[in-house]
Protein backbone atom coordinates (compact mmCIF):
# COMPACT_ATOMS: atom_id res chain seq x y z
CA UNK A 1 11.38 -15.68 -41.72
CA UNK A 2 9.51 -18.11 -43.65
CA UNK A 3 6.10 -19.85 -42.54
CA UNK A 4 6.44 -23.59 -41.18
CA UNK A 5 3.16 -24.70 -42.97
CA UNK A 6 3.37 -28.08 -41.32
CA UNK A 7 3.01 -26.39 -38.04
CA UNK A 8 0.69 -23.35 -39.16
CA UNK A 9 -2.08 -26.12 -40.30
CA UNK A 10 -1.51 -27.82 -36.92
CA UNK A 11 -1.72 -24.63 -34.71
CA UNK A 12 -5.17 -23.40 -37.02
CA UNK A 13 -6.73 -26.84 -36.49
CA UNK A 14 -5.57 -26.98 -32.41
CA UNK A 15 -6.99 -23.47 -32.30
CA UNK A 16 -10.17 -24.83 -33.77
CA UNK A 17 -10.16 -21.24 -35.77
CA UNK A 18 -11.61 -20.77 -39.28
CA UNK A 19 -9.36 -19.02 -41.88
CA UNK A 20 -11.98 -16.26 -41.37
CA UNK A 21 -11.66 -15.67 -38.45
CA UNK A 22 -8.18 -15.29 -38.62
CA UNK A 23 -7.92 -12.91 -40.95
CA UNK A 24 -10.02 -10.70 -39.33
CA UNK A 25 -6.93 -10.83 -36.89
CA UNK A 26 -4.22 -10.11 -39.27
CA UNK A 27 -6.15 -7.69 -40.94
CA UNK A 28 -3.80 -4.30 -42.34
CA UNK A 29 -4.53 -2.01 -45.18
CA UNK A 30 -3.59 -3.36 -48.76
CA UNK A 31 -3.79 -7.10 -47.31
CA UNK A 32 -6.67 -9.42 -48.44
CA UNK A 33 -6.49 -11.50 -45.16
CA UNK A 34 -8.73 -14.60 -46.58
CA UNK A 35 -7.01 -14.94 -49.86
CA UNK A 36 -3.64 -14.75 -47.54
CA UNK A 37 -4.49 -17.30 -45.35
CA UNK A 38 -5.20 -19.91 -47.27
CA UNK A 39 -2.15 -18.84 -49.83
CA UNK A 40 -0.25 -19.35 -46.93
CA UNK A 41 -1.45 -22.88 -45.74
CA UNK A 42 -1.14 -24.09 -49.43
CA UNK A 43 2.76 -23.04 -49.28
CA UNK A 44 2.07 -20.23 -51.54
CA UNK A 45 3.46 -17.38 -50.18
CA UNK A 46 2.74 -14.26 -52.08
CA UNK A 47 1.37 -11.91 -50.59
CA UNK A 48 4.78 -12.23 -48.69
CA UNK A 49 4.08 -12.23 -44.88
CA UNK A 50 5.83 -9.07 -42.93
CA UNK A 51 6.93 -9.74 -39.41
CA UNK A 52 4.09 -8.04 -38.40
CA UNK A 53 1.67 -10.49 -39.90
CA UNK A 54 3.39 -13.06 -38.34
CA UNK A 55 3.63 -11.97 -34.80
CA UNK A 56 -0.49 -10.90 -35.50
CA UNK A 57 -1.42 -14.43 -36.67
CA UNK A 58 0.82 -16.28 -33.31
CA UNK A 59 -1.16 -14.14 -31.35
CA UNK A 60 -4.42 -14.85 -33.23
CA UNK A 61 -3.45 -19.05 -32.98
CA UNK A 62 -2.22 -18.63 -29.03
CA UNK A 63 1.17 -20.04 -30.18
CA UNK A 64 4.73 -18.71 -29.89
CA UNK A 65 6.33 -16.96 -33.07
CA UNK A 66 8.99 -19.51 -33.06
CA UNK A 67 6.62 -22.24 -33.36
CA UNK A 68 4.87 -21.16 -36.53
CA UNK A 69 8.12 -19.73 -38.59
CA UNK A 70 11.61 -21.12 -39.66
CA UNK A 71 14.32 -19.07 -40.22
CA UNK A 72 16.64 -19.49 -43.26
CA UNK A 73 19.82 -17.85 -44.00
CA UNK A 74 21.33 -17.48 -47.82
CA UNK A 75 24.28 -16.07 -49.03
CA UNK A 76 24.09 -14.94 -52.88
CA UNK A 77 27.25 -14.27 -55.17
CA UNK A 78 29.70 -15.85 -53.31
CA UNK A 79 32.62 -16.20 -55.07
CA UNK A 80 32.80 -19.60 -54.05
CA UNK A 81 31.80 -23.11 -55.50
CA UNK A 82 28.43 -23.98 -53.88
CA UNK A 83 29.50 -27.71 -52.84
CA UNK A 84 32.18 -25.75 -50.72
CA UNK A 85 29.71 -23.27 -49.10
C-alpha cells in the first residue's frame, strides 16, 4: 500500500486537523509522528508507513482506508522484456 498524497492533503484539510494532532493519533513506539506526517504529505515516504499506521491515520481523518491509499503491484526479475510485461 502506498499513500495517495493527493487525497491525504484533501482528507487533513476536510478534517480541519493539524499535523499535530494527528500524530498524536498514529502515535507507536520508535515513530516520530510529526516528522512522519508531514514526510508523508510532501511524498516522502520514509519512515515507511505499516498498515497499522494507515488504518490509525483513516480513523484519525474519519475517512475509509481505501480512500487515502493506492495499491500497486510489481513483479521483479521476470525473465521477460518489460515492454511485454
Amino acid at each position: 500500500m502506498i499513500i495517495n498524497v493527493d487525497n491525504l492533503n484533501k482528507a487533513i484539510k476536510k478534517a480541519e486537523m493539524s499535523h499535530e494532532q494527528i500524530a498524536e493519533a498514529i502515535a507507536r513506539p520508535g515513530l516520530d509522528g510529526k516528522a512522519a506526517i508531514n514526510n508523508w504529505t510532501r511524498k516522502n515516504f520514509k519512515p515507511k508507513p505499516t498498515p497499522s499506521d494507515l488504518e490509525k491515520l483513516a480513523n484519525a481523518l474519519n475517512v475509509p482506508l481505501k480512500s487515502i491509499v493506492w495499491f500497486e503491484g510489481a513483479h521483479r526479475w521476470a525473465k521477460v522484456a518489460p515492454r511485454k510485461a
